[in-house]
PDB file of N, CA and C in Angstrom:
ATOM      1  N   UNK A   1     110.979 -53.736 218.975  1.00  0.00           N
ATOM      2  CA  UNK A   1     110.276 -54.961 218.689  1.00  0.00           C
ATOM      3  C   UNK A   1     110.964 -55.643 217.505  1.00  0.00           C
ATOM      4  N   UNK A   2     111.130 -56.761 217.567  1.00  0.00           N
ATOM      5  CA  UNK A   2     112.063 -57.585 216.084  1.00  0.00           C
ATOM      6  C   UNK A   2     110.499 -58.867 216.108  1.00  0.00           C
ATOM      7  N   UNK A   3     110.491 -58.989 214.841  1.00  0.00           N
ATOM      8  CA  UNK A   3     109.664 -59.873 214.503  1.00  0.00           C
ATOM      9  C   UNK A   3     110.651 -61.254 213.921  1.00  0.00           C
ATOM     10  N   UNK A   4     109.648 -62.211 214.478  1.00  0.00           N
ATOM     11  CA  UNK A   4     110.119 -63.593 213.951  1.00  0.00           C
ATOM     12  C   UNK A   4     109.229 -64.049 213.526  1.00  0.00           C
ATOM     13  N   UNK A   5     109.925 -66.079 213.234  1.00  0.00           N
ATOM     14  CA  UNK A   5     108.887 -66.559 212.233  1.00  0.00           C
ATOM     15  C   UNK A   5     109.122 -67.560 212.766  1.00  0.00           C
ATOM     16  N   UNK A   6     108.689 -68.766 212.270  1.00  0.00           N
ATOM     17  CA  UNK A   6     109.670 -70.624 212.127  1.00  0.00           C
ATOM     18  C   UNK A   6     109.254 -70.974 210.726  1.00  0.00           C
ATOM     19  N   UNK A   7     109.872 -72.262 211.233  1.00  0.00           N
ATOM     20  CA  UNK A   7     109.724 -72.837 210.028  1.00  0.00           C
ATOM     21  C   UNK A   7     108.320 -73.408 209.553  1.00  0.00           C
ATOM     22  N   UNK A   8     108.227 -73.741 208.179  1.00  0.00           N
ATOM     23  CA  UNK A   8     106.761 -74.450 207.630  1.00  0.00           C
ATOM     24  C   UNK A   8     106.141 -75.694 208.569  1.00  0.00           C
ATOM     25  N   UNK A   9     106.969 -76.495 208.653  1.00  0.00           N
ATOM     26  CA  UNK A   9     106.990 -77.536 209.621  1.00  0.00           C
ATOM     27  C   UNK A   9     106.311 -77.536 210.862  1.00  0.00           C
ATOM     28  N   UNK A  10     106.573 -76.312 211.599  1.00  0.00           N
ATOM     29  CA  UNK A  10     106.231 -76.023 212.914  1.00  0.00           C
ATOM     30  C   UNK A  10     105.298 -75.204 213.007  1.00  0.00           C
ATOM     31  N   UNK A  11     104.700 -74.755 211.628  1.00  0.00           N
ATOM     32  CA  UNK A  11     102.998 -73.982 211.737  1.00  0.00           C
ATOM     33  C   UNK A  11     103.673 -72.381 211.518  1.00  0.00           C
ATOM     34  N   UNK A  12     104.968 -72.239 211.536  1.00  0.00           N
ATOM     35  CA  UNK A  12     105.524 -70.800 210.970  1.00  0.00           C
ATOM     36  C   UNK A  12     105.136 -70.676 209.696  1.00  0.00           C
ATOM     37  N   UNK A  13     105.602 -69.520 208.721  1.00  0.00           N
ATOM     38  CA  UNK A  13     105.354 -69.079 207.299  1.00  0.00           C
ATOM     39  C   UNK A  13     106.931 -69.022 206.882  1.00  0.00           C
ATOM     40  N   UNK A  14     107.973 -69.103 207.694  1.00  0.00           N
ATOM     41  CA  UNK A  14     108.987 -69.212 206.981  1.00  0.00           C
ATOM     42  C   UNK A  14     109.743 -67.900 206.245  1.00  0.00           C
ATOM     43  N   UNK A  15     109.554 -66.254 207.344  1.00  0.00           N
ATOM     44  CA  UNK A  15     109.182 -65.077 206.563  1.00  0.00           C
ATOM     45  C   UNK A  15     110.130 -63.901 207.433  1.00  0.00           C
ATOM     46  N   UNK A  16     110.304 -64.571 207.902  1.00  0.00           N
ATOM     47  CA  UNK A  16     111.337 -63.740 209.434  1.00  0.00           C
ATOM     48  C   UNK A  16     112.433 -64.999 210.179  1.00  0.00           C
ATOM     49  N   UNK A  17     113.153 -64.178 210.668  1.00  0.00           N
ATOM     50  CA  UNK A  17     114.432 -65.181 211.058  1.00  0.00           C
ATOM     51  C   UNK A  17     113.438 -65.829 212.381  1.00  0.00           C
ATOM     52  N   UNK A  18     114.060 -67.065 212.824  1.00  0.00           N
ATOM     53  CA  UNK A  18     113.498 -67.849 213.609  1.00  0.00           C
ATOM     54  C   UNK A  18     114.585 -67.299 215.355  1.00  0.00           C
ATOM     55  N   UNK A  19     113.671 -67.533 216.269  1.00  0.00           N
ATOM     56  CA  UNK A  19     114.270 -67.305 217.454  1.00  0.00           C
ATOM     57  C   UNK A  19     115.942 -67.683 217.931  1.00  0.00           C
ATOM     58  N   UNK A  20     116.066 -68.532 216.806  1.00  0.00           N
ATOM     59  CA  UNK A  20     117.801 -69.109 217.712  1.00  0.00           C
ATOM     60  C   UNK A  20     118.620 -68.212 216.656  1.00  0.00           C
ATOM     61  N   UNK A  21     118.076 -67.859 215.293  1.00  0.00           N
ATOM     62  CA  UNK A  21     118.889 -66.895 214.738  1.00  0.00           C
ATOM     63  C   UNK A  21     119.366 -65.816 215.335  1.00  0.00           C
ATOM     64  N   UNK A  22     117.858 -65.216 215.897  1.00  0.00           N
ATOM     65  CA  UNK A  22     117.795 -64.468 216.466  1.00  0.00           C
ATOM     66  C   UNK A  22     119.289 -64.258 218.043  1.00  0.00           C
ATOM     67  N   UNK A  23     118.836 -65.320 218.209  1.00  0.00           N
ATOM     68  CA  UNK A  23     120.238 -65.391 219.377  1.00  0.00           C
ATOM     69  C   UNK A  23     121.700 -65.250 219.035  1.00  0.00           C
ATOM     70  N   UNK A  24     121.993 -65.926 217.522  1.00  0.00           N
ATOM     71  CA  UNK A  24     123.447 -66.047 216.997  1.00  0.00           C
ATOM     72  C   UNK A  24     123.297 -64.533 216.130  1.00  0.00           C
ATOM     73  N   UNK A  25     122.368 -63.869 215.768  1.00  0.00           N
ATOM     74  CA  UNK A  25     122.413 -62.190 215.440  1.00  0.00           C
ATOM     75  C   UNK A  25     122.945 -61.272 216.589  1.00  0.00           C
ATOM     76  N   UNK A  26     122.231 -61.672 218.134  1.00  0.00           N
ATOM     77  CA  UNK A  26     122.244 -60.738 218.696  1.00  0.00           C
ATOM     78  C   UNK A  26     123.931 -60.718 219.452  1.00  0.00           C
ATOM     79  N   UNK A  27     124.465 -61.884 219.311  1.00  0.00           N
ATOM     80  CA  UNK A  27     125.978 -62.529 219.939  1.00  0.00           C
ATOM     81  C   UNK A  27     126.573 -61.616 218.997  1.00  0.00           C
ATOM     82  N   UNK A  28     126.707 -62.008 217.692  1.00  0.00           N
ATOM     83  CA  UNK A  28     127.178 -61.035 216.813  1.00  0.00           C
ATOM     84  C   UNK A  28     127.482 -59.707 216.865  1.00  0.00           C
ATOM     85  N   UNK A  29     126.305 -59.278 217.424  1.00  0.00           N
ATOM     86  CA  UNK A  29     126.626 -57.599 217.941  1.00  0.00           C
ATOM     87  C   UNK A  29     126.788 -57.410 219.372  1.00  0.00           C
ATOM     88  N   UNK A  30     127.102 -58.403 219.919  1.00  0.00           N
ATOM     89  CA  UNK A  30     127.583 -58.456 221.531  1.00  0.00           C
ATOM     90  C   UNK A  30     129.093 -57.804 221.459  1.00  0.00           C
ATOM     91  N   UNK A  31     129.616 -59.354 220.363  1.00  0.00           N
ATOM     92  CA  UNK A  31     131.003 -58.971 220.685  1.00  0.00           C
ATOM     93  C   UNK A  31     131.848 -58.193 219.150  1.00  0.00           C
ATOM     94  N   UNK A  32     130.838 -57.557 218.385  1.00  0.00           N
ATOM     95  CA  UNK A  32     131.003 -56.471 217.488  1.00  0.00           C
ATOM     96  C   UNK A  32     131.110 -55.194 218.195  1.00  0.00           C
ATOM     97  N   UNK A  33     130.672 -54.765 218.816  1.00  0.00           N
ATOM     98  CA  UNK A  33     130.312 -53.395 219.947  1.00  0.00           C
ATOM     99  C   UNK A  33     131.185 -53.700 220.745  1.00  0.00           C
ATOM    100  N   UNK A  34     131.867 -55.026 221.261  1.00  0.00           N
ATOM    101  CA  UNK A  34     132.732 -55.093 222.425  1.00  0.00           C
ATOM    102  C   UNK A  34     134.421 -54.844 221.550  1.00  0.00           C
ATOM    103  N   UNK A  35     134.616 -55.159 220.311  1.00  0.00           N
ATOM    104  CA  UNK A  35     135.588 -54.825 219.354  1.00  0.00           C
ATOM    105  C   UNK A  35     135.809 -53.753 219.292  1.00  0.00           C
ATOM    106  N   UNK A  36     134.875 -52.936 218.968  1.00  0.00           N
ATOM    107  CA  UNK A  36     135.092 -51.455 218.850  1.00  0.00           C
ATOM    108  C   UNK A  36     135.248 -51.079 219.331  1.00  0.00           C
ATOM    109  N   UNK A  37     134.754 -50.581 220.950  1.00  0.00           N
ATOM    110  CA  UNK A  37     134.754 -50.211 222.135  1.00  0.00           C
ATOM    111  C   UNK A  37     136.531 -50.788 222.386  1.00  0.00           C
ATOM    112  N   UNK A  38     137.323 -51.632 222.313  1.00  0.00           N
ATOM    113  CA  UNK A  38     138.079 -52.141 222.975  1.00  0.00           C
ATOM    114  C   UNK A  38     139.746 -51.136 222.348  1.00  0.00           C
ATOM    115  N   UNK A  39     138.821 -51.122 220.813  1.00  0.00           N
ATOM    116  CA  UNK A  39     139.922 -50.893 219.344  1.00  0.00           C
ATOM    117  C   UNK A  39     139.426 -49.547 219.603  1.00  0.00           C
ATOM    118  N   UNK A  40     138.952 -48.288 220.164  1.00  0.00           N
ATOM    119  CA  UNK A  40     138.762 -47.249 220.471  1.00  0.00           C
ATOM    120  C   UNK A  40     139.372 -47.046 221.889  1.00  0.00           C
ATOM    121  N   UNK A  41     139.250 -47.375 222.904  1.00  0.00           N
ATOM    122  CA  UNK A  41     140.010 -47.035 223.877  1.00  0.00           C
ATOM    123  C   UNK A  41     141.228 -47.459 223.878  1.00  0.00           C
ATOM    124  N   UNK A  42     141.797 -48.320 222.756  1.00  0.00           N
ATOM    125  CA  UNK A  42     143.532 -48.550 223.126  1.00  0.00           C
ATOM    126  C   UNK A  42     143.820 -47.314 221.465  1.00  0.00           C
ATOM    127  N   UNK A  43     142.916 -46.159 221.266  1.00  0.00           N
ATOM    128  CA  UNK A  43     143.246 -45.338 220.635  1.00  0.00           C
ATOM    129  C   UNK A  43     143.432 -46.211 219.069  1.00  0.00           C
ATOM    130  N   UNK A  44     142.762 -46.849 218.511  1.00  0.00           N
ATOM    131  CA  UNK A  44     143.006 -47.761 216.906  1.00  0.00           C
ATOM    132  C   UNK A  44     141.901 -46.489 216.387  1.00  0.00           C
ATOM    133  N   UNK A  45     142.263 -46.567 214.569  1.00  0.00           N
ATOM    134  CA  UNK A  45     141.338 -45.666 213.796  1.00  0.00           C
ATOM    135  C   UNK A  45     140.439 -46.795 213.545  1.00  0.00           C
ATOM    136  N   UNK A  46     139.212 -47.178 213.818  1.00  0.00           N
ATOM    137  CA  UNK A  46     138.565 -48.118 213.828  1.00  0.00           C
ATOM    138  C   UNK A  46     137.216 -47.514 213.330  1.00  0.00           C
ATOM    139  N   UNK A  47     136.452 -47.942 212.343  1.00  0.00           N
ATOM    140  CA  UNK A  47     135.400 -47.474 211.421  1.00  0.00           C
ATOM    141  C   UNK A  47     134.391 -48.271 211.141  1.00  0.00           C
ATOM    142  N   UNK A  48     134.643 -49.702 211.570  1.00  0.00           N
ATOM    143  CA  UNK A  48     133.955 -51.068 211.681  1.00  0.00           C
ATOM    144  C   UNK A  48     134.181 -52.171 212.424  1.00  0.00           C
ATOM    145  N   UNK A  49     132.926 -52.787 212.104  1.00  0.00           N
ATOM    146  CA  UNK A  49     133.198 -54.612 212.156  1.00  0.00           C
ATOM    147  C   UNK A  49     132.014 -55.096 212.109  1.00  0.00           C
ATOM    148  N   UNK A  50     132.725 -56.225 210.969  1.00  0.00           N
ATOM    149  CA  UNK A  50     131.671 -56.571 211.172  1.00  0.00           C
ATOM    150  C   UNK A  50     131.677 -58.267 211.257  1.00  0.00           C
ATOM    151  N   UNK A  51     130.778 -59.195 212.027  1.00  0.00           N
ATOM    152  CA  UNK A  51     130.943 -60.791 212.569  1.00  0.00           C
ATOM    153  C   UNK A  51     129.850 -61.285 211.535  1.00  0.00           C
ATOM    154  N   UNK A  52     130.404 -62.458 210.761  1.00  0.00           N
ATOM    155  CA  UNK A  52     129.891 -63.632 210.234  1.00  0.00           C
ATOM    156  C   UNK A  52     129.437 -64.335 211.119  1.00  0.00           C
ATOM    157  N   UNK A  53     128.709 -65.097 211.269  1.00  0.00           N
ATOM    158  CA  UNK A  53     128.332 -66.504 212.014  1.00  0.00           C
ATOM    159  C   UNK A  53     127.989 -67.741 211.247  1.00  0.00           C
ATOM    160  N   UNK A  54     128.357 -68.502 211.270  1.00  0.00           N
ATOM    161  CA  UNK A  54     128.216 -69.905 211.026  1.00  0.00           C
ATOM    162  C   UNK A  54     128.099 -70.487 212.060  1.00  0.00           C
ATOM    163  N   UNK A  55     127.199 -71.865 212.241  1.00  0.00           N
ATOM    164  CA  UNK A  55     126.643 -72.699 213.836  1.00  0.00           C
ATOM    165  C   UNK A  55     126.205 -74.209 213.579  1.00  0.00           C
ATOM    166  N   UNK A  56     126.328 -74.639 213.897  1.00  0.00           N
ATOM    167  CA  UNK A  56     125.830 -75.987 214.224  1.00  0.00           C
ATOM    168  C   UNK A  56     125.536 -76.113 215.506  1.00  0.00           C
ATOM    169  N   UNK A  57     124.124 -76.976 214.680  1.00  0.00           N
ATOM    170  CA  UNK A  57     123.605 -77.037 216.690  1.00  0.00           C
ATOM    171  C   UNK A  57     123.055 -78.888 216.432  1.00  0.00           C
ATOM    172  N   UNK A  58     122.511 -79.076 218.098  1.00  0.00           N
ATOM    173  CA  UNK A  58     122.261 -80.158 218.657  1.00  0.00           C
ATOM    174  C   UNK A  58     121.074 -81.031 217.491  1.00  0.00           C
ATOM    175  N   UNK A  59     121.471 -82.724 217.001  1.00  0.00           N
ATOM    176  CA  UNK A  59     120.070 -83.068 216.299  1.00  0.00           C
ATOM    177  C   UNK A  59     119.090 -83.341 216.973  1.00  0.00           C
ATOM    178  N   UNK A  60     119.026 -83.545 218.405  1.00  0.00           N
ATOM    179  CA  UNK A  60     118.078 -83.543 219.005  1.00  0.00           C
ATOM    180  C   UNK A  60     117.855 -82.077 220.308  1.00  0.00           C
ATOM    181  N   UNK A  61     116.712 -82.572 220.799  1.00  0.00           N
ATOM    182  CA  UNK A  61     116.240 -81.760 221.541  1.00  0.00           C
ATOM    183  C   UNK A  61     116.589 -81.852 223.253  1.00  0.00           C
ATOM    184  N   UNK A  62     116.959 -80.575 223.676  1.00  0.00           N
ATOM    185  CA  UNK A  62     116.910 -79.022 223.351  1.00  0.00           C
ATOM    186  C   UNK A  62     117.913 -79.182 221.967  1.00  0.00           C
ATOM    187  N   UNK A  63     118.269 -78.320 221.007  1.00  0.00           N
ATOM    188  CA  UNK A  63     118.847 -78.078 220.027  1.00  0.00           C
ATOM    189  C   UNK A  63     119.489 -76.897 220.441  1.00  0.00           C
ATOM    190  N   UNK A  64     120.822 -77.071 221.001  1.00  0.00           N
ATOM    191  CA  UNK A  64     121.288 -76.572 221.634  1.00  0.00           C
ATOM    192  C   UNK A  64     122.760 -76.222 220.492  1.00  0.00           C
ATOM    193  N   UNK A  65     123.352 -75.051 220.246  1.00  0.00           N
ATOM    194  CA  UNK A  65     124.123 -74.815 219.256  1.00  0.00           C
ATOM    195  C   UNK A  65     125.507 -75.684 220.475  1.00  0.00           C
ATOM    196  N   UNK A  66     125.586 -76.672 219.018  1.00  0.00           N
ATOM    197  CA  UNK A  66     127.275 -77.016 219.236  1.00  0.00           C
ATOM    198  C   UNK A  66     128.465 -76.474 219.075  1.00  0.00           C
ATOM    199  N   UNK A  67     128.027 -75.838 217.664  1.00  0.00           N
ATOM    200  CA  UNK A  67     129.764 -75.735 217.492  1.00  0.00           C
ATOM    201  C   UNK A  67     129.463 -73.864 216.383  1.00  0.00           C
ATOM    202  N   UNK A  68     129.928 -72.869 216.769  1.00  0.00           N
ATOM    203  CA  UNK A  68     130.017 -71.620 216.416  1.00  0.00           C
ATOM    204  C   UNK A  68     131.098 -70.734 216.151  1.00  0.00           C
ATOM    205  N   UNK A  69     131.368 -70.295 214.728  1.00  0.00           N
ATOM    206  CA  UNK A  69     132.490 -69.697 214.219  1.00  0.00           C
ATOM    207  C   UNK A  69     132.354 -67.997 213.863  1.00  0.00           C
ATOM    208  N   UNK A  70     133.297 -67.746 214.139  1.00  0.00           N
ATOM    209  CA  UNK A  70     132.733 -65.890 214.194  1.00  0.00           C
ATOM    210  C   UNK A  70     134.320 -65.447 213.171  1.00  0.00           C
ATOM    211  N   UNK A  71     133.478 -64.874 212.040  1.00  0.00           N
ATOM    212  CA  UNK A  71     134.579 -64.068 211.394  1.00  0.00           C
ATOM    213  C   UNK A  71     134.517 -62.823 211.547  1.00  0.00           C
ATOM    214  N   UNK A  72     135.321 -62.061 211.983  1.00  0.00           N
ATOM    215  CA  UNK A  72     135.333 -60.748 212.211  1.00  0.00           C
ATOM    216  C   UNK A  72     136.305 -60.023 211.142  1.00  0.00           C
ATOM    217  N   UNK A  73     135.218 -58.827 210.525  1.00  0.00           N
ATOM    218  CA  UNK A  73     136.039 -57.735 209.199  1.00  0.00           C
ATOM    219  C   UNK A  73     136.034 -57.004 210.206  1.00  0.00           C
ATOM    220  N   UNK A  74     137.459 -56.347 210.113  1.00  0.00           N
ATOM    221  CA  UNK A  74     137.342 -54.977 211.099  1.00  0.00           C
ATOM    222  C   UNK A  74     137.995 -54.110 209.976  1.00  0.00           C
ATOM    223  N   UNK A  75     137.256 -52.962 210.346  1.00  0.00           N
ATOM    224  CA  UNK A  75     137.422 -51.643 209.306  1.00  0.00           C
ATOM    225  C   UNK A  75     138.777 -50.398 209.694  1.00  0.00           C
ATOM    226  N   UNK A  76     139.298 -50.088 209.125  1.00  0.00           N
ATOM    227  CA  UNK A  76     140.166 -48.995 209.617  1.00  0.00           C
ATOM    228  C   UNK A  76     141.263 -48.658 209.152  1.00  0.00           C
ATOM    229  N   UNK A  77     141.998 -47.934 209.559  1.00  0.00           N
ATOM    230  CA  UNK A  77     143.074 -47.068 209.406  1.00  0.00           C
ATOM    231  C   UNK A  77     144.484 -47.594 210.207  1.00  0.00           C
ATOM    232  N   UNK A  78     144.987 -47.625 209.736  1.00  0.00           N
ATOM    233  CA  UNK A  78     146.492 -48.125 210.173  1.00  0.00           C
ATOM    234  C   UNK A  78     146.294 -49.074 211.759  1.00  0.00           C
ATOM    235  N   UNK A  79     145.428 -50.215 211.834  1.00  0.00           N
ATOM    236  CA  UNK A  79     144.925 -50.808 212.589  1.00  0.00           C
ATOM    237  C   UNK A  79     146.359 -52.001 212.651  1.00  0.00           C
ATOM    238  N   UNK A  80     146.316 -52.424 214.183  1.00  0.00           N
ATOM    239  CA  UNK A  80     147.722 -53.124 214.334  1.00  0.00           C
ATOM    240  C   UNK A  80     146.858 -54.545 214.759  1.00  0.00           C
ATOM    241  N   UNK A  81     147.717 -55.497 213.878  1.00  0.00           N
ATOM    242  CA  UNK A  81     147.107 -56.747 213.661  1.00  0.00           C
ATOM    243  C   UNK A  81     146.703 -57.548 215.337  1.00  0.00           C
ATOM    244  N   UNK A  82     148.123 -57.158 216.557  1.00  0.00           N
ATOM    245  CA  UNK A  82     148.245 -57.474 217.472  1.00  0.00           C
ATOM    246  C   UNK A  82     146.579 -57.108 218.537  1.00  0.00           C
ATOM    247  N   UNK A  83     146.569 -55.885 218.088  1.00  0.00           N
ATOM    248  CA  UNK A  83     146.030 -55.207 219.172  1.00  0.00           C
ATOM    249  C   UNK A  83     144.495 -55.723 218.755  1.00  0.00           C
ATOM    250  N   UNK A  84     144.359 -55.779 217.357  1.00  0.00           N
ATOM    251  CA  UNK A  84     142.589 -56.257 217.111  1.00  0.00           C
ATOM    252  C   UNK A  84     142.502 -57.747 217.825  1.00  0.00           C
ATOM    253  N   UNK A  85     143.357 -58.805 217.415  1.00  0.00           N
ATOM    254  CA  UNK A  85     143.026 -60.024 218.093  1.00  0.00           C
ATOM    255  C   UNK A  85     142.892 -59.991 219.493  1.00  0.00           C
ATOM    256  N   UNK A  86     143.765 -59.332 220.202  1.00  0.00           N
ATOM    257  CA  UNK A  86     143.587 -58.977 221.680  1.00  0.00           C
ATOM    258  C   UNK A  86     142.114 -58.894 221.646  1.00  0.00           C
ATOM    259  N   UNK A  87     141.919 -57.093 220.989  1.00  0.00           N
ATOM    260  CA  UNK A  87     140.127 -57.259 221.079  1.00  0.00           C
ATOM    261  C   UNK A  87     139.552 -58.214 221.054  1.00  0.00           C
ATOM    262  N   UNK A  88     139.972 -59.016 220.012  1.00  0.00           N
ATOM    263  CA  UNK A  88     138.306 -60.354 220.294  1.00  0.00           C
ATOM    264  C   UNK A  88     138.457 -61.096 221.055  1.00  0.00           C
ATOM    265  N   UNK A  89     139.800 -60.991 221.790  1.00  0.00           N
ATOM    266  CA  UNK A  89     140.032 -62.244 222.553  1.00  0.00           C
ATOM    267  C   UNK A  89     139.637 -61.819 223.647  1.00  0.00           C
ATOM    268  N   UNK A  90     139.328 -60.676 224.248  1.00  0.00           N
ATOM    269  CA  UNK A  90     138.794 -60.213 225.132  1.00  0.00           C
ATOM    270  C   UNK A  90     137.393 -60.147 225.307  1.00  0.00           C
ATOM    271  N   UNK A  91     137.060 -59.749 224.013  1.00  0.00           N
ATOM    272  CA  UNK A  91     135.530 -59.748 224.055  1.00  0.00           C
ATOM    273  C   UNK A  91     134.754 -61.274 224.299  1.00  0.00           C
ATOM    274  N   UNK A  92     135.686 -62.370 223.622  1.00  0.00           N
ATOM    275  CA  UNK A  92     135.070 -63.529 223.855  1.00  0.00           C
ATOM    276  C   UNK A  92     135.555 -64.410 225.286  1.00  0.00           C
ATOM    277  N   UNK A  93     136.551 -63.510 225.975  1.00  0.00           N
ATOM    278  CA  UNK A  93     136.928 -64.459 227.286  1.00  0.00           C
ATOM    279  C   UNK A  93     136.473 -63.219 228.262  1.00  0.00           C
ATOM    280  N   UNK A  94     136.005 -62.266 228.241  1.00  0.00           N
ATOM    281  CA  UNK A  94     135.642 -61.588 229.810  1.00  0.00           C
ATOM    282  C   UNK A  94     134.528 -60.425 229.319  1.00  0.00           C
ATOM    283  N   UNK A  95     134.396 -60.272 228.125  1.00  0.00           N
ATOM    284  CA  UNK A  95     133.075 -58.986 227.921  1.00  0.00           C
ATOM    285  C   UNK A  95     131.774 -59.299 227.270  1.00  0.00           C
ATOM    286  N   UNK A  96     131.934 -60.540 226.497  1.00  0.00           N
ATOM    287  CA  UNK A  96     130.629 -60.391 225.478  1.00  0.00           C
ATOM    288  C   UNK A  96     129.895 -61.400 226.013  1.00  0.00           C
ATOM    289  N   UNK A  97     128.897 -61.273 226.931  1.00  0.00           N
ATOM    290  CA  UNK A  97     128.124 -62.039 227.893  1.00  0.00           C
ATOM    291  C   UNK A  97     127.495 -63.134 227.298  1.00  0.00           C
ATOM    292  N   UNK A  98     126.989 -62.816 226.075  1.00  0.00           N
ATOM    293  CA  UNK A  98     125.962 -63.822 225.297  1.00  0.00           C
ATOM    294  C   UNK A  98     126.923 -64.613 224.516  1.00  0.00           C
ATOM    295  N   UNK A  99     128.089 -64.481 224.153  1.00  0.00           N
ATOM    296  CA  UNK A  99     129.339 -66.307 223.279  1.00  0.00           C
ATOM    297  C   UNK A  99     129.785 -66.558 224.746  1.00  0.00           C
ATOM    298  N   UNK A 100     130.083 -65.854 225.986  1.00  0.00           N
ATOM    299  CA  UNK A 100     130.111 -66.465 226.939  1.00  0.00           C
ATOM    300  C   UNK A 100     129.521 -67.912 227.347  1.00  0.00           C
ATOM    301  N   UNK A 101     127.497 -67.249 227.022  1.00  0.00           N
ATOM    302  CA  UNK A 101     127.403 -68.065 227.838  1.00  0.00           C
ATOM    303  C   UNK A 101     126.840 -68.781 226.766  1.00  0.00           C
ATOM    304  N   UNK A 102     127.075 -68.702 225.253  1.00  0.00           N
ATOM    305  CA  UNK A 102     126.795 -69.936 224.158  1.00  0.00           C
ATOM    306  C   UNK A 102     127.794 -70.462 224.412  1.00  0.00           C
ATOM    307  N   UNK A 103     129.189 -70.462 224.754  1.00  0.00           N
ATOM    308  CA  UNK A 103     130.257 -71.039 224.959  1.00  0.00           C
ATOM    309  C   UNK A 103     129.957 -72.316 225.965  1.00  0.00           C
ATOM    310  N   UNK A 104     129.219 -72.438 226.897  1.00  0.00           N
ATOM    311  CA  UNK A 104     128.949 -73.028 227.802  1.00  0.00           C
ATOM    312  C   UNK A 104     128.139 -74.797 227.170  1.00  0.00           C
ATOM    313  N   UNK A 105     127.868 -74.236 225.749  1.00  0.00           N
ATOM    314  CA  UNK A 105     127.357 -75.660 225.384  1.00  0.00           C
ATOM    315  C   UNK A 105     127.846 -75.882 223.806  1.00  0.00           C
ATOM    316  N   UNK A 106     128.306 -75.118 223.110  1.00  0.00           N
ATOM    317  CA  UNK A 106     128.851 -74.562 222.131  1.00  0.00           C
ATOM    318  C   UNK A 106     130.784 -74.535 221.866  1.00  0.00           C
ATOM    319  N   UNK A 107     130.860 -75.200 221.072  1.00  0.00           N
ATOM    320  CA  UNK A 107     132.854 -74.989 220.487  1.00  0.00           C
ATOM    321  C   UNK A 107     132.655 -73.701 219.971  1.00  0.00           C
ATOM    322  N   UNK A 108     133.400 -72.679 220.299  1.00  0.00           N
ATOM    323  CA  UNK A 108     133.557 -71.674 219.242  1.00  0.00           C
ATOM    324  C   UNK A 108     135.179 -71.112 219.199  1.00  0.00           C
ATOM    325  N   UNK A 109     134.918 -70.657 218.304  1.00  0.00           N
ATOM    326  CA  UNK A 109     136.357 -70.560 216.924  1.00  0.00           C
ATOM    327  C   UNK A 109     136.059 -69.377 216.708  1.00  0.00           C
ATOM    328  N   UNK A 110     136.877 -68.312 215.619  1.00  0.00           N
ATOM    329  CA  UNK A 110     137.265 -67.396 215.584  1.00  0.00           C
ATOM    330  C   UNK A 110     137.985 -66.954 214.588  1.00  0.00           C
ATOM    331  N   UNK A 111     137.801 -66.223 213.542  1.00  0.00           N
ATOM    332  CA  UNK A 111     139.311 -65.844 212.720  1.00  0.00           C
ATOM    333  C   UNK A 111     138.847 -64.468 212.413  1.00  0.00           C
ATOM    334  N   UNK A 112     139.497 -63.700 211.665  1.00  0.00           N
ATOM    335  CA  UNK A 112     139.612 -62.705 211.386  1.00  0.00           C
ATOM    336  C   UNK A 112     140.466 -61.631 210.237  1.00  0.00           C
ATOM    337  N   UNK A 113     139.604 -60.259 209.837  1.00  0.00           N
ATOM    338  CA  UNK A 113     140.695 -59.664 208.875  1.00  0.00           C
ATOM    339  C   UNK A 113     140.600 -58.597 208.789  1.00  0.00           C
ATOM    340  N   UNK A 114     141.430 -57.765 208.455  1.00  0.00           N
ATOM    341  CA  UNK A 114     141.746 -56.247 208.487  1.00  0.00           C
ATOM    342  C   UNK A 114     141.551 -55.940 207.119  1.00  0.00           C
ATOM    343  N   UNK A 115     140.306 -55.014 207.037  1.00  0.00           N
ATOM    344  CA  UNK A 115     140.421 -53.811 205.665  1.00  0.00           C
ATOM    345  C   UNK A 115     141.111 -52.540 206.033  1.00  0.00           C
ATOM    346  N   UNK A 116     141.888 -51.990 205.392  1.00  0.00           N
ATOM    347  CA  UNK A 116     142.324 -50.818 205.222  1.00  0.00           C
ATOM    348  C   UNK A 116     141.435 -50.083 204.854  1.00  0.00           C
ATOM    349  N   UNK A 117     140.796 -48.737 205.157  1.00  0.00           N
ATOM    350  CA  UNK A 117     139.751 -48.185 205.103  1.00  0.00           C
ATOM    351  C   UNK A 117     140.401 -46.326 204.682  1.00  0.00           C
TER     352      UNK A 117
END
């Protein structure tokens, strides 16, 4: 169970993330889990990741996210710069179902960085 809220405005208390957060949280760990998973089977020492989000969405209604940027920290051990971008580029063009299908009304962007761990 995850609890939410809204805003003051809309009769919420303003006390829990609001439902569309909720959506750009759960993308986050769509294609965080699809990183790892990807940076583990091509054998990487991989120990993390973790996705920023930043979003802009629609001023009117539906308020539909426009435009979404995902920074990805990935954690690890002699991790090859080539092979992590592959990962996300995979995760965001054929595995991570939910920037898929925010992609569908949504610009999204991408960057990324390697800690040595």
């Amino acid at each position: 169970m995850a609890v939410m809220d809204g805003a003051l405005e809309g009769g919420g208390n303003n006390l829990a993330p609001r439902p569309m957060e909720m959506v750009l949280a759960g993308t986050g760990g769509c294609t965080a889990y699809d990183v790892v998973m990807i940076l583990k089977k091509g054998r990487q020492e991989v120990s993390a990741c973790d996705v920023g989000l930043k979003a802009e969405r629609a001023e009117t209604d539906p308020k539909v996210f426009t435009r979404i940027h995902f920074h990805f920290t990935v954690k690890g051990k002699n991790l090859k710069p080539e092979v992590v971008e592959r990962a996300i580029h995979l995760s965001a063009e054929k595995y991570c179902s939910a920037s898929i299908m925010l992609g569908k009304t949504a610009t999204i962007t991408h960057d990324w960085e390697i800690v040595e761990v």
